[in-house]
PDB file of N, CA and C in Angstrom:
ATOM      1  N   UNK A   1      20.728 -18.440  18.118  1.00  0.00           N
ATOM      2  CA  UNK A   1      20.621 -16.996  17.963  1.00  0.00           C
ATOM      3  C   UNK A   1      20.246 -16.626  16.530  1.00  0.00           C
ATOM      4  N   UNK A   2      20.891 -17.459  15.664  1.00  0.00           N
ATOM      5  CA  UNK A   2      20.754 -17.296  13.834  1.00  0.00           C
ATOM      6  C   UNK A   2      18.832 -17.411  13.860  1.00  0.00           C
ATOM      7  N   UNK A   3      18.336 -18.410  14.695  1.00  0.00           N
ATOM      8  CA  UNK A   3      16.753 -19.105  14.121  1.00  0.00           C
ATOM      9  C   UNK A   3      16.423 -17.550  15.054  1.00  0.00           C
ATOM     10  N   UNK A   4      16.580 -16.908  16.070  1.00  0.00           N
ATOM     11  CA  UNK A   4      16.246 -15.972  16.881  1.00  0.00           C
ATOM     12  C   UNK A   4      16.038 -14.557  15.556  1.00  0.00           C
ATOM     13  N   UNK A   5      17.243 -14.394  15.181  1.00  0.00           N
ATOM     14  CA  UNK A   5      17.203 -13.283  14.220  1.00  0.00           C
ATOM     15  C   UNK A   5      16.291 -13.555  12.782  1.00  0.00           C
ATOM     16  N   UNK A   6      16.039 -14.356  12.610  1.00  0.00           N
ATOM     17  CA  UNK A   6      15.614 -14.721  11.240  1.00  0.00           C
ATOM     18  C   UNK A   6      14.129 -14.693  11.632  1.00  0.00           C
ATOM     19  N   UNK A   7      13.544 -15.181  12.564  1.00  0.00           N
ATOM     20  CA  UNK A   7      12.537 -15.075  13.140  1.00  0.00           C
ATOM     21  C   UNK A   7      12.113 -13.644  13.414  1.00  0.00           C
ATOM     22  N   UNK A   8      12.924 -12.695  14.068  1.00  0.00           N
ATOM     23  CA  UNK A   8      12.603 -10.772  13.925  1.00  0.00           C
ATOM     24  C   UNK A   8      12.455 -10.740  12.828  1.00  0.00           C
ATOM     25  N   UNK A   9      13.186 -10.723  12.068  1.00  0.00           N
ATOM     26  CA  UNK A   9      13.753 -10.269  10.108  1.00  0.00           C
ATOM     27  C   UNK A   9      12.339 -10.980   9.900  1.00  0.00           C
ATOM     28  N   UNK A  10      11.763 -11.750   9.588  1.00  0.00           N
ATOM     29  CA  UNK A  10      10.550 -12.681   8.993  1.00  0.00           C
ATOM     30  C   UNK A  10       9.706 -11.385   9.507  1.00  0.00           C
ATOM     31  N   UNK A  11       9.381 -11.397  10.682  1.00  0.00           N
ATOM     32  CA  UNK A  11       8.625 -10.692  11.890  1.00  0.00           C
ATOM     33  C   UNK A  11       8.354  -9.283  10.629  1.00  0.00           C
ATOM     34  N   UNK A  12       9.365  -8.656  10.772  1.00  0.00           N
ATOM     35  CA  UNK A  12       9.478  -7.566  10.393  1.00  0.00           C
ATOM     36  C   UNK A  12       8.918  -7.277   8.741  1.00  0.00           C
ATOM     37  N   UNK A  13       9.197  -8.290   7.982  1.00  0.00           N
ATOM     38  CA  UNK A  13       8.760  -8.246   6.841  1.00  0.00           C
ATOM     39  C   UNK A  13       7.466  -8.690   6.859  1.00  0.00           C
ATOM     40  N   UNK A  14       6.662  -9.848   7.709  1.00  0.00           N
ATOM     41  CA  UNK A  14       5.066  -9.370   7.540  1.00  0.00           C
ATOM     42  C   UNK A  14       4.590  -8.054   7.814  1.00  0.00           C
ATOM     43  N   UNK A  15       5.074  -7.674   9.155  1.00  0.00           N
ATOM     44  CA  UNK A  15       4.481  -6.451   9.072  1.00  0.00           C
ATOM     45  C   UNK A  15       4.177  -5.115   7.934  1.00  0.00           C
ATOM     46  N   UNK A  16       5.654  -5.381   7.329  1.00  0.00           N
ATOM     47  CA  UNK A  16       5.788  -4.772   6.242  1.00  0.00           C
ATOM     48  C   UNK A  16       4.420  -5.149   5.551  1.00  0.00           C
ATOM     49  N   UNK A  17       4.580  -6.250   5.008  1.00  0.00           N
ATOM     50  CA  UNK A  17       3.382  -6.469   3.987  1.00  0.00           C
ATOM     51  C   UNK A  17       2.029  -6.376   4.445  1.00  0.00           C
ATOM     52  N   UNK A  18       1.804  -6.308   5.418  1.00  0.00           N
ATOM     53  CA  UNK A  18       0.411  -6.052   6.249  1.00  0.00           C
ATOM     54  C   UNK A  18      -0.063  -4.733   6.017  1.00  0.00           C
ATOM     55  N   UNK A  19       1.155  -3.476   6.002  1.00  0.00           N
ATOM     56  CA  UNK A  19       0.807  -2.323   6.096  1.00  0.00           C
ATOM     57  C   UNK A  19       0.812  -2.423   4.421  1.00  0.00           C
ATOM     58  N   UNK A  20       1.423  -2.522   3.707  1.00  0.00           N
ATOM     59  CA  UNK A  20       1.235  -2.867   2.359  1.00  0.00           C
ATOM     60  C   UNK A  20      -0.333  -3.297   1.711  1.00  0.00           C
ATOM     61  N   UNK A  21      -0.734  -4.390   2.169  1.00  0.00           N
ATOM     62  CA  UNK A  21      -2.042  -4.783   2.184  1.00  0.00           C
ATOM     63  C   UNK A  21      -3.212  -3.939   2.403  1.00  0.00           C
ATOM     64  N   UNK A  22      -3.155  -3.764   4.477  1.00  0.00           N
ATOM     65  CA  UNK A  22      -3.946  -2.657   4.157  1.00  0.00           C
ATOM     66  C   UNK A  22      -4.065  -1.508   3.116  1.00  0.00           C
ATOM     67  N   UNK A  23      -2.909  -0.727   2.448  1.00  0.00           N
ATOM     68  CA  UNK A  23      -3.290   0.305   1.964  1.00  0.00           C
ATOM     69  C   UNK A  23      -3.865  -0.629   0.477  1.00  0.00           C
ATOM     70  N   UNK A  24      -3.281  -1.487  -0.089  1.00  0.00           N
ATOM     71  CA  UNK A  24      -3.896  -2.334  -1.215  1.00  0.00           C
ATOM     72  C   UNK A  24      -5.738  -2.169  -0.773  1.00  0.00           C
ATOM     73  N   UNK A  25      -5.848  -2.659   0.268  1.00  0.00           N
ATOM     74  CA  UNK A  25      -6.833  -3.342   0.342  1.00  0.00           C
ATOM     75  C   UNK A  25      -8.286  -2.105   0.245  1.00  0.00           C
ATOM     76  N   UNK A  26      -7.814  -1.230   0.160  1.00  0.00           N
ATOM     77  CA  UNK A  26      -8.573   0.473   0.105  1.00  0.00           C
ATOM     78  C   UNK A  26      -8.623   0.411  -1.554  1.00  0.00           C
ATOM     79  N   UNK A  27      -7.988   0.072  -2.233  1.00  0.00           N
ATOM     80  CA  UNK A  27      -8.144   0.662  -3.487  1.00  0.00           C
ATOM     81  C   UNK A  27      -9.302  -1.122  -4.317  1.00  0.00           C
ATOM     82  N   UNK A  28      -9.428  -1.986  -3.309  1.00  0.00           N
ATOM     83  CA  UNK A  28     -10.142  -3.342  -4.016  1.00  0.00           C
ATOM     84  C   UNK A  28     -11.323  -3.418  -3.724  1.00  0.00           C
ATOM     85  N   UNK A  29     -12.040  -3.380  -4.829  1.00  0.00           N
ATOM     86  CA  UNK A  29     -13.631  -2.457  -4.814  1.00  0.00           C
ATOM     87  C   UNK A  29     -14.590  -3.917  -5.011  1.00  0.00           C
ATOM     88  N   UNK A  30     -15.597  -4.612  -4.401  1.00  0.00           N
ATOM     89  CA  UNK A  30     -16.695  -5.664  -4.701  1.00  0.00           C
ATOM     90  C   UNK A  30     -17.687  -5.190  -4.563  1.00  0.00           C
ATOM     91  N   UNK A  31     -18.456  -5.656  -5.265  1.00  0.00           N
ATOM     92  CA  UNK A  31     -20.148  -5.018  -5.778  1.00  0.00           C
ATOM     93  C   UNK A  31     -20.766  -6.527  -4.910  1.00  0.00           C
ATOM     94  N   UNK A  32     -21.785  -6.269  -4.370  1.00  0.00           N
ATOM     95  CA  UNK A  32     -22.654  -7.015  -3.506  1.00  0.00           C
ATOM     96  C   UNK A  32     -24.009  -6.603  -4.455  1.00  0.00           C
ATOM     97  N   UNK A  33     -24.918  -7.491  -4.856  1.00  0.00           N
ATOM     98  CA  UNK A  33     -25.673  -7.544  -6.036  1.00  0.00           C
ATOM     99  C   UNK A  33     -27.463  -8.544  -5.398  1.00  0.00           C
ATOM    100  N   UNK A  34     -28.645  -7.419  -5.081  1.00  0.00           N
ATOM    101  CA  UNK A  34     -29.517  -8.693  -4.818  1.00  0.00           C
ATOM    102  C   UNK A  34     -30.803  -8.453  -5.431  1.00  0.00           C
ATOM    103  N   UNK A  35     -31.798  -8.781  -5.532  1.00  0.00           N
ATOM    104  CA  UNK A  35     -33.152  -8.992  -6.444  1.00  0.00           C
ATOM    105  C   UNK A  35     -32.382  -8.379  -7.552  1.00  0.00           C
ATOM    106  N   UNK A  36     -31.534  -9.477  -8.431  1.00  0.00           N
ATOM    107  CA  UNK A  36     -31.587  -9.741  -9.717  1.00  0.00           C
ATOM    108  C   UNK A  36     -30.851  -8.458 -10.314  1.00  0.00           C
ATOM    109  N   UNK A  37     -30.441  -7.876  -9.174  1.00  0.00           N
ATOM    110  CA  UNK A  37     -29.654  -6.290  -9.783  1.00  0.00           C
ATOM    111  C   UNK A  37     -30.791  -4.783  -9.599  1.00  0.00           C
ATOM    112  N   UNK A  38     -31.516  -5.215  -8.490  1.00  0.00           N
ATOM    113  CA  UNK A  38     -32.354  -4.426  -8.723  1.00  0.00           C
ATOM    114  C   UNK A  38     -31.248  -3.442  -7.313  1.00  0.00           C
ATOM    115  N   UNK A  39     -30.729  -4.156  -6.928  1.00  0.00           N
ATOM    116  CA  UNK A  39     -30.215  -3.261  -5.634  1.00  0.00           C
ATOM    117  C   UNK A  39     -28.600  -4.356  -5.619  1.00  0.00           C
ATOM    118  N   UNK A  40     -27.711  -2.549  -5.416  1.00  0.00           N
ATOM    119  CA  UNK A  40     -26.415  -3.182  -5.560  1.00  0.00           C
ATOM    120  C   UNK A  40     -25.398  -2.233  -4.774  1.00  0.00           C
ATOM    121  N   UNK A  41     -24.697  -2.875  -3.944  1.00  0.00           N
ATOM    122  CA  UNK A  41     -24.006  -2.018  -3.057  1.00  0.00           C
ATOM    123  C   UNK A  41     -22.333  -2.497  -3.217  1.00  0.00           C
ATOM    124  N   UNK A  42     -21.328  -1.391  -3.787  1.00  0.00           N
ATOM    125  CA  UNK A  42     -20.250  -1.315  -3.894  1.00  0.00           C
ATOM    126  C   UNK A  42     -19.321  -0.880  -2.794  1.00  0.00           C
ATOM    127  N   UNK A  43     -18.834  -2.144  -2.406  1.00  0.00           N
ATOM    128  CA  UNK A  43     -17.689  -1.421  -0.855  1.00  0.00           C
ATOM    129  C   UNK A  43     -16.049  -1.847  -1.163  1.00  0.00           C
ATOM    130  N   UNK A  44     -15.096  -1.409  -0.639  1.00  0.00           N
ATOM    131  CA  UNK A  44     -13.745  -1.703  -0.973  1.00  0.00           C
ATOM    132  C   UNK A  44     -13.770  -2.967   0.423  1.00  0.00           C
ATOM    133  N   UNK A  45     -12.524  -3.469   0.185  1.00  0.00           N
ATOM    134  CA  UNK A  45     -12.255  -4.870   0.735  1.00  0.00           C
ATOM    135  C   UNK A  45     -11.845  -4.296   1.788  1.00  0.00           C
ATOM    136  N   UNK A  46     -11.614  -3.013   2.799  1.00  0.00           N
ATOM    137  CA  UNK A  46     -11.695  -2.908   3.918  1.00  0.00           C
ATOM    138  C   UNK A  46     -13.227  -2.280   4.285  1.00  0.00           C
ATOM    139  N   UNK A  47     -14.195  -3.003   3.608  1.00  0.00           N
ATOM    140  CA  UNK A  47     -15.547  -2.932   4.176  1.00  0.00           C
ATOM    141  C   UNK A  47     -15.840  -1.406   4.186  1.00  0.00           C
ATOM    142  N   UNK A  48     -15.617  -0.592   3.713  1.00  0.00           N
ATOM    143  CA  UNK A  48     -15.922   0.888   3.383  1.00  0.00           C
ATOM    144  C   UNK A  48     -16.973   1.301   2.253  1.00  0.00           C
ATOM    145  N   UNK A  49     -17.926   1.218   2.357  1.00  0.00           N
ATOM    146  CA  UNK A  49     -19.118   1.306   1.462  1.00  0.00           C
ATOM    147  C   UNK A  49     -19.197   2.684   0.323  1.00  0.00           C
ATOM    148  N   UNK A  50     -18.997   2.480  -0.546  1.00  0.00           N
ATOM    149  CA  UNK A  50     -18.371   3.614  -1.500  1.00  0.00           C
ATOM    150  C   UNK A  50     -19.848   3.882  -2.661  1.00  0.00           C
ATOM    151  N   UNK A  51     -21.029   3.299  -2.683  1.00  0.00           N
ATOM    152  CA  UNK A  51     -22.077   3.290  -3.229  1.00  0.00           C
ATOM    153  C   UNK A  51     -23.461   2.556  -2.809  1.00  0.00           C
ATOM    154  N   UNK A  52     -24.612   2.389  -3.338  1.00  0.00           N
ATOM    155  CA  UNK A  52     -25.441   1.985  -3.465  1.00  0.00           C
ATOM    156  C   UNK A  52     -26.635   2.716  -4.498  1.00  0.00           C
ATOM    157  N   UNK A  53     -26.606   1.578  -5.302  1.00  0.00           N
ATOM    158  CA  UNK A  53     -27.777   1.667  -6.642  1.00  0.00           C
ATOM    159  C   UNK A  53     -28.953   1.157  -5.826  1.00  0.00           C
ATOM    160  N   UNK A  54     -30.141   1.690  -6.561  1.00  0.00           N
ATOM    161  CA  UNK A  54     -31.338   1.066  -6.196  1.00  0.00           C
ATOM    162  C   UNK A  54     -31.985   1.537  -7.521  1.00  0.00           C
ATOM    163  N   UNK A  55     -32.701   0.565  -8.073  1.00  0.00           N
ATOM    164  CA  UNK A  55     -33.868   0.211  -9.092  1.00  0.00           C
ATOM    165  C   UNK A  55     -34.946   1.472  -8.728  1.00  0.00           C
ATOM    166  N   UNK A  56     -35.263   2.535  -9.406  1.00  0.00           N
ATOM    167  CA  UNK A  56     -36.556   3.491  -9.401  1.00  0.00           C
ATOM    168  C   UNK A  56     -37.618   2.345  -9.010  1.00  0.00           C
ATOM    169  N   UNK A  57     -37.904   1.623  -9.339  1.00  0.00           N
ATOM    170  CA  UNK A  57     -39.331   0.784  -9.551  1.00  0.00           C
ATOM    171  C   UNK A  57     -39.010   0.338  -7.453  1.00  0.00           C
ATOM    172  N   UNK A  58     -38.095   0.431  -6.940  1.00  0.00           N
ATOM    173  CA  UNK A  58     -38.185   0.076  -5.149  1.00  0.00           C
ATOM    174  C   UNK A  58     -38.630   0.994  -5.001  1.00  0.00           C
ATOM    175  N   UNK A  59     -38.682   2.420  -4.878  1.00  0.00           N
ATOM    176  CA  UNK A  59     -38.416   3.815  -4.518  1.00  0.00           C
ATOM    177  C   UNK A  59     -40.257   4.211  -4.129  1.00  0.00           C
ATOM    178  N   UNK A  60     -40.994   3.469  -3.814  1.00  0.00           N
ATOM    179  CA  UNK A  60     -42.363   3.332  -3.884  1.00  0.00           C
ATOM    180  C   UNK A  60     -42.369   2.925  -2.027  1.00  0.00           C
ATOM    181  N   UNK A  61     -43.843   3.850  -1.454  1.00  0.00           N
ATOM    182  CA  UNK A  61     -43.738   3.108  -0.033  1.00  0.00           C
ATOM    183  C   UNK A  61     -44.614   2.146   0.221  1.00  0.00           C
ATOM    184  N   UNK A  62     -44.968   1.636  -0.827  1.00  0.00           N
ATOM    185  CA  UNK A  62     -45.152   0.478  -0.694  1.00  0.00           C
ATOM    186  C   UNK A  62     -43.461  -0.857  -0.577  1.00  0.00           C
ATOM    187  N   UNK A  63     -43.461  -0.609  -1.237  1.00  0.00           N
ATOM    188  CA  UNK A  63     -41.783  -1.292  -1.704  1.00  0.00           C
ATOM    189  C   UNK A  63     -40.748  -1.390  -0.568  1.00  0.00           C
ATOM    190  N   UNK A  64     -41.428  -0.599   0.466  1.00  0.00           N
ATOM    191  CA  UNK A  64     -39.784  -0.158   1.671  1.00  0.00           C
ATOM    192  C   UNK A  64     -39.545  -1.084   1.867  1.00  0.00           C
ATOM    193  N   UNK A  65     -40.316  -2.179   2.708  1.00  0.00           N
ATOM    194  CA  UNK A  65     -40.003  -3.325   3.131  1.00  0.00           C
ATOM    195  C   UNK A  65     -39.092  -4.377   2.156  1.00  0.00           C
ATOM    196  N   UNK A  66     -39.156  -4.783   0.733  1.00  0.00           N
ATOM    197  CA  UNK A  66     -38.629  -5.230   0.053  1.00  0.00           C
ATOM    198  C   UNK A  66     -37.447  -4.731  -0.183  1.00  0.00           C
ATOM    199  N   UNK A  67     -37.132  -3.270  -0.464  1.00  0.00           N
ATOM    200  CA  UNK A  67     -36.103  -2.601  -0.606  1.00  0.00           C
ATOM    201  C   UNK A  67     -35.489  -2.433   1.105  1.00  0.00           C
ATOM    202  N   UNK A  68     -35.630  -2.970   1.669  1.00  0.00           N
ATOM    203  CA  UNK A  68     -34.690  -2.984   3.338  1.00  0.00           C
ATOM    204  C   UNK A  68     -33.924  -4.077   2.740  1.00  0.00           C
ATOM    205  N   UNK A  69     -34.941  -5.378   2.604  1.00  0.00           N
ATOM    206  CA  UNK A  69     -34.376  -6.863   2.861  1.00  0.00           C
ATOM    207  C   UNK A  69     -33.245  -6.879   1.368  1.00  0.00           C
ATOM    208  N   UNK A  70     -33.498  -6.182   0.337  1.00  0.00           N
ATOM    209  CA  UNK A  70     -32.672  -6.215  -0.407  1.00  0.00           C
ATOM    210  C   UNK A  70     -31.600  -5.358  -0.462  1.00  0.00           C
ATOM    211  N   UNK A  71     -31.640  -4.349   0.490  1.00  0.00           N
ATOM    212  CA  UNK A  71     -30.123  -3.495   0.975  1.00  0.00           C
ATOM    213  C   UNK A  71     -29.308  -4.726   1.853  1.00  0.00           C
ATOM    214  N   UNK A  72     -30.022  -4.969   2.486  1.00  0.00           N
ATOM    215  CA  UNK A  72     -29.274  -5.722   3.427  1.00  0.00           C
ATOM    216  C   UNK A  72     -28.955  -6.953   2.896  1.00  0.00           C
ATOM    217  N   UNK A  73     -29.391  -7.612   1.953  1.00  0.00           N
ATOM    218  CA  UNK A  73     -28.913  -9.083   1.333  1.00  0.00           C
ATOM    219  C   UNK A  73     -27.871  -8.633   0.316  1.00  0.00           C
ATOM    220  N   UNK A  74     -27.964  -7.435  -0.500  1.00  0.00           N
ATOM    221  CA  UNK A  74     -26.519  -6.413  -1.327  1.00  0.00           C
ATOM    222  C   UNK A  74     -25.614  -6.323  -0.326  1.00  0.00           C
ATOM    223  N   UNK A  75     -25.805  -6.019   0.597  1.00  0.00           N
ATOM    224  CA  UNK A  75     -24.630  -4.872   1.905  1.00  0.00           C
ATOM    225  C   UNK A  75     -23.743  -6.871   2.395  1.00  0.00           C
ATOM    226  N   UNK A  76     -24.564  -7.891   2.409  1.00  0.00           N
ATOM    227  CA  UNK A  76     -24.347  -9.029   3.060  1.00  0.00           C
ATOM    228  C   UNK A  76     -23.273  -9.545   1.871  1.00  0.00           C
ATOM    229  N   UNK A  77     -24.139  -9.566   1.054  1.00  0.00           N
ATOM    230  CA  UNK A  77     -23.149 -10.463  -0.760  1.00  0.00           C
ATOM    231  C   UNK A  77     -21.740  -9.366  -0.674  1.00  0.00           C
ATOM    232  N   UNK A  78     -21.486  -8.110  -0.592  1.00  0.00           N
ATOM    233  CA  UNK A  78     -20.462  -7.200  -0.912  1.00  0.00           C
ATOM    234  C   UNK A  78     -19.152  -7.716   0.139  1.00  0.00           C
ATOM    235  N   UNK A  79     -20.278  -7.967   1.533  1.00  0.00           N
ATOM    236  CA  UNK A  79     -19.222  -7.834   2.772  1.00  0.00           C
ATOM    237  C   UNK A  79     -18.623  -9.333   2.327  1.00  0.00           C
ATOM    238  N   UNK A  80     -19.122 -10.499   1.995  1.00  0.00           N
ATOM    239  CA  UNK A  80     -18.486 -11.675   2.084  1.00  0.00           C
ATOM    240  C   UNK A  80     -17.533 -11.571   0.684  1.00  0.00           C
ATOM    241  N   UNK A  81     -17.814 -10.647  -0.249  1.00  0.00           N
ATOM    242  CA  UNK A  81     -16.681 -10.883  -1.047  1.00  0.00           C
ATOM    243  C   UNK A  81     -15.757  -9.591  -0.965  1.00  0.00           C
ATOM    244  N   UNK A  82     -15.650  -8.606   0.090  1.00  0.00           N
ATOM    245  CA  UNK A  82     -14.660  -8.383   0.209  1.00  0.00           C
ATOM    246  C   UNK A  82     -13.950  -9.056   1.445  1.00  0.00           C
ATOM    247  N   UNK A  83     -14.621 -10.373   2.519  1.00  0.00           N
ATOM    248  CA  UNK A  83     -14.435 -10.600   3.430  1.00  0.00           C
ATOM    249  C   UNK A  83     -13.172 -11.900   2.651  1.00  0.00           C
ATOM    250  N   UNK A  84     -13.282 -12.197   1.197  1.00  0.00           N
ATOM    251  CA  UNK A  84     -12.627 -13.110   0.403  1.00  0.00           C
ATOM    252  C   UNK A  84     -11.637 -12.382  -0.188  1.00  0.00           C
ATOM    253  N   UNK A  85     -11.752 -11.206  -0.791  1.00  0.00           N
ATOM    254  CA  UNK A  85     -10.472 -10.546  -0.848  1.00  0.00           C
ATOM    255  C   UNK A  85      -9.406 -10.084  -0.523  1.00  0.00           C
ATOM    256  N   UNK A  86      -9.910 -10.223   0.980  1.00  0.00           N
ATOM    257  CA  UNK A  86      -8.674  -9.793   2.594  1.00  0.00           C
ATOM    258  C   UNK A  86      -8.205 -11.037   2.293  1.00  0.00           C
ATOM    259  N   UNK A  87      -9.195 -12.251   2.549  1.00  0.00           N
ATOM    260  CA  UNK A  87      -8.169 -13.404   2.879  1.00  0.00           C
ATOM    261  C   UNK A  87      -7.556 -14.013   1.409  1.00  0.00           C
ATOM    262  N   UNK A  88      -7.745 -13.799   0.078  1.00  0.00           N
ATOM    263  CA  UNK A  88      -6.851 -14.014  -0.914  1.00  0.00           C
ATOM    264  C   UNK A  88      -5.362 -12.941  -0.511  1.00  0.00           C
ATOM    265  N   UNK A  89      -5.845 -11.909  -0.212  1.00  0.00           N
ATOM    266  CA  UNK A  89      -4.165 -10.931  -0.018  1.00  0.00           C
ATOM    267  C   UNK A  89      -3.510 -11.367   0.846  1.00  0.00           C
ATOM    268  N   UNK A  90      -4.321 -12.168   2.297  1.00  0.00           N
ATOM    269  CA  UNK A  90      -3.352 -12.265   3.332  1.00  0.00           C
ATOM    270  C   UNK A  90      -2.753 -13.515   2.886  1.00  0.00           C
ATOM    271  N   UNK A  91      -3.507 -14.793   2.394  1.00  0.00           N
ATOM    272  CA  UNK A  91      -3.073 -15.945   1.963  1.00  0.00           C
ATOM    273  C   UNK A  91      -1.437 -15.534   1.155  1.00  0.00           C
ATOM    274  N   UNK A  92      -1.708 -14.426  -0.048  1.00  0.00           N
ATOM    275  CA  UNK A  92      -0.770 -14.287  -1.000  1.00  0.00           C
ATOM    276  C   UNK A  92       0.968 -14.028  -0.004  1.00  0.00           C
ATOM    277  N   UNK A  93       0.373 -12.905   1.213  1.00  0.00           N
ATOM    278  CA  UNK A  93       2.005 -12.663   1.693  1.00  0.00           C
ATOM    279  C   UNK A  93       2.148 -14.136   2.659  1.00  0.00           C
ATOM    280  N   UNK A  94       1.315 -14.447   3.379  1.00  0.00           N
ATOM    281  CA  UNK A  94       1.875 -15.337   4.369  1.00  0.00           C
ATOM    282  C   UNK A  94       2.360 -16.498   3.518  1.00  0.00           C
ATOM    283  N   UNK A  95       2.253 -16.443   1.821  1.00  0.00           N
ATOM    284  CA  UNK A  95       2.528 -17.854   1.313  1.00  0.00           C
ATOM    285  C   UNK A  95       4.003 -18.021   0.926  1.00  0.00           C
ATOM    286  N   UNK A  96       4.310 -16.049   0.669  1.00  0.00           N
ATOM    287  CA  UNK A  96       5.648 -15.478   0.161  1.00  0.00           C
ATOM    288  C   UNK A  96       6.560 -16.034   1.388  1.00  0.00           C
ATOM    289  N   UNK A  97       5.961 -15.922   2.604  1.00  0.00           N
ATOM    290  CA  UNK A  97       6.799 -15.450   3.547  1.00  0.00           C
ATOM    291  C   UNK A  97       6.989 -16.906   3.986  1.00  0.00           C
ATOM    292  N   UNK A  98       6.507 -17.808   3.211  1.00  0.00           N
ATOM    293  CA  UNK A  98       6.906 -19.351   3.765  1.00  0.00           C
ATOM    294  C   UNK A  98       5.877 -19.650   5.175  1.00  0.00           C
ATOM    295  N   UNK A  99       5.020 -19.127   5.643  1.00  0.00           N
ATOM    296  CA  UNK A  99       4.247 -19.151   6.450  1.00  0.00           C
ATOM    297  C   UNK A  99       2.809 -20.239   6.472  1.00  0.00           C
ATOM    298  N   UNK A 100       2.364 -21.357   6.722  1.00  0.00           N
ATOM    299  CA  UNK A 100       0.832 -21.810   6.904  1.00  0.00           C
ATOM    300  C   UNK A 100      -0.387 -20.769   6.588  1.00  0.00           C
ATOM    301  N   UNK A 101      -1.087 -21.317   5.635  1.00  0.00           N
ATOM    302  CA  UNK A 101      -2.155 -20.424   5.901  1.00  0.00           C
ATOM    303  C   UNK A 101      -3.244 -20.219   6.450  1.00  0.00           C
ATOM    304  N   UNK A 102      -3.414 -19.030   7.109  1.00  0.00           N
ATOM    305  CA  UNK A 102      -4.086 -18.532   8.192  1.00  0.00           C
ATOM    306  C   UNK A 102      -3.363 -18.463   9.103  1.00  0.00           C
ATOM    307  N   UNK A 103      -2.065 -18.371   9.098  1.00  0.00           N
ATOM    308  CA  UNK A 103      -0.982 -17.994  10.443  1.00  0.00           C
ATOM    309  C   UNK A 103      -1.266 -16.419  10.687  1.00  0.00           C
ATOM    310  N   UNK A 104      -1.670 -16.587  11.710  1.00  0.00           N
ATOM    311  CA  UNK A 104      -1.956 -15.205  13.009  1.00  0.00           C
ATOM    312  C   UNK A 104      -2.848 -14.785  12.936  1.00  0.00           C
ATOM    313  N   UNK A 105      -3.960 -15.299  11.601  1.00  0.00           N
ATOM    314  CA  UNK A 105      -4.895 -14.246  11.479  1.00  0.00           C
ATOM    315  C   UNK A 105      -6.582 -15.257  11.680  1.00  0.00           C
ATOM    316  N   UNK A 106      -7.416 -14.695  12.600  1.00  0.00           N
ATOM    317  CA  UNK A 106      -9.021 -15.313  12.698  1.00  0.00           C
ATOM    318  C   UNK A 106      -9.387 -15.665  11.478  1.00  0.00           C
TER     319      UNK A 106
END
């Protein structure tokens, strides 16, 4: 019954830190960066896109095509490093909590 309760109590305190996290995870901002800085897209680590720079010299219609593939290779670099910042926070509680890492989570 003791491993039963300790197991809720554990239970209960990830959750805690989950909801903790999420709101952390709103205020942790990564810049996704491509042709050399010519195009740069800033999103928080729950993937919420909070900017995008673009270089005057894309802004040409000739240029669209280049300036697509380089939104989308910025929008790609941003998502994988805030897709690294979720899993540094989740690593950090499940490590507190005596837990394996990557316990419960894809």
């Amino acid at each position: 019954m003791a491993d039963f309760l300790g197991m809720m109590k554990q239970a209960a305190q990830l959750q805690s830190k989950m909801q903790e996290m999420q709101a952390e995870l709103g205020n942790v901002e990564v810049e996704g960066i491509s042709g050399g800085g010519l195009v740069a897209v800033r999103m928080t680590a729950k993937m919420d896109v909070k900017s995008i720079k673009i270089d005057p010299s894309l802004l040409k219609p000739e240029e669209a095509e280049i300036l697509e593939d380089l939104l989308v290779t910025a929008h790609g670099d941003a998502r994988r490093k805030a897709e690294a910042a979720m899993q540094e926070k989740m690593q950090a509680i499940t490590g507190k909590l005596g837990l394996p890492p990557g316990f419960g989570f894809g």
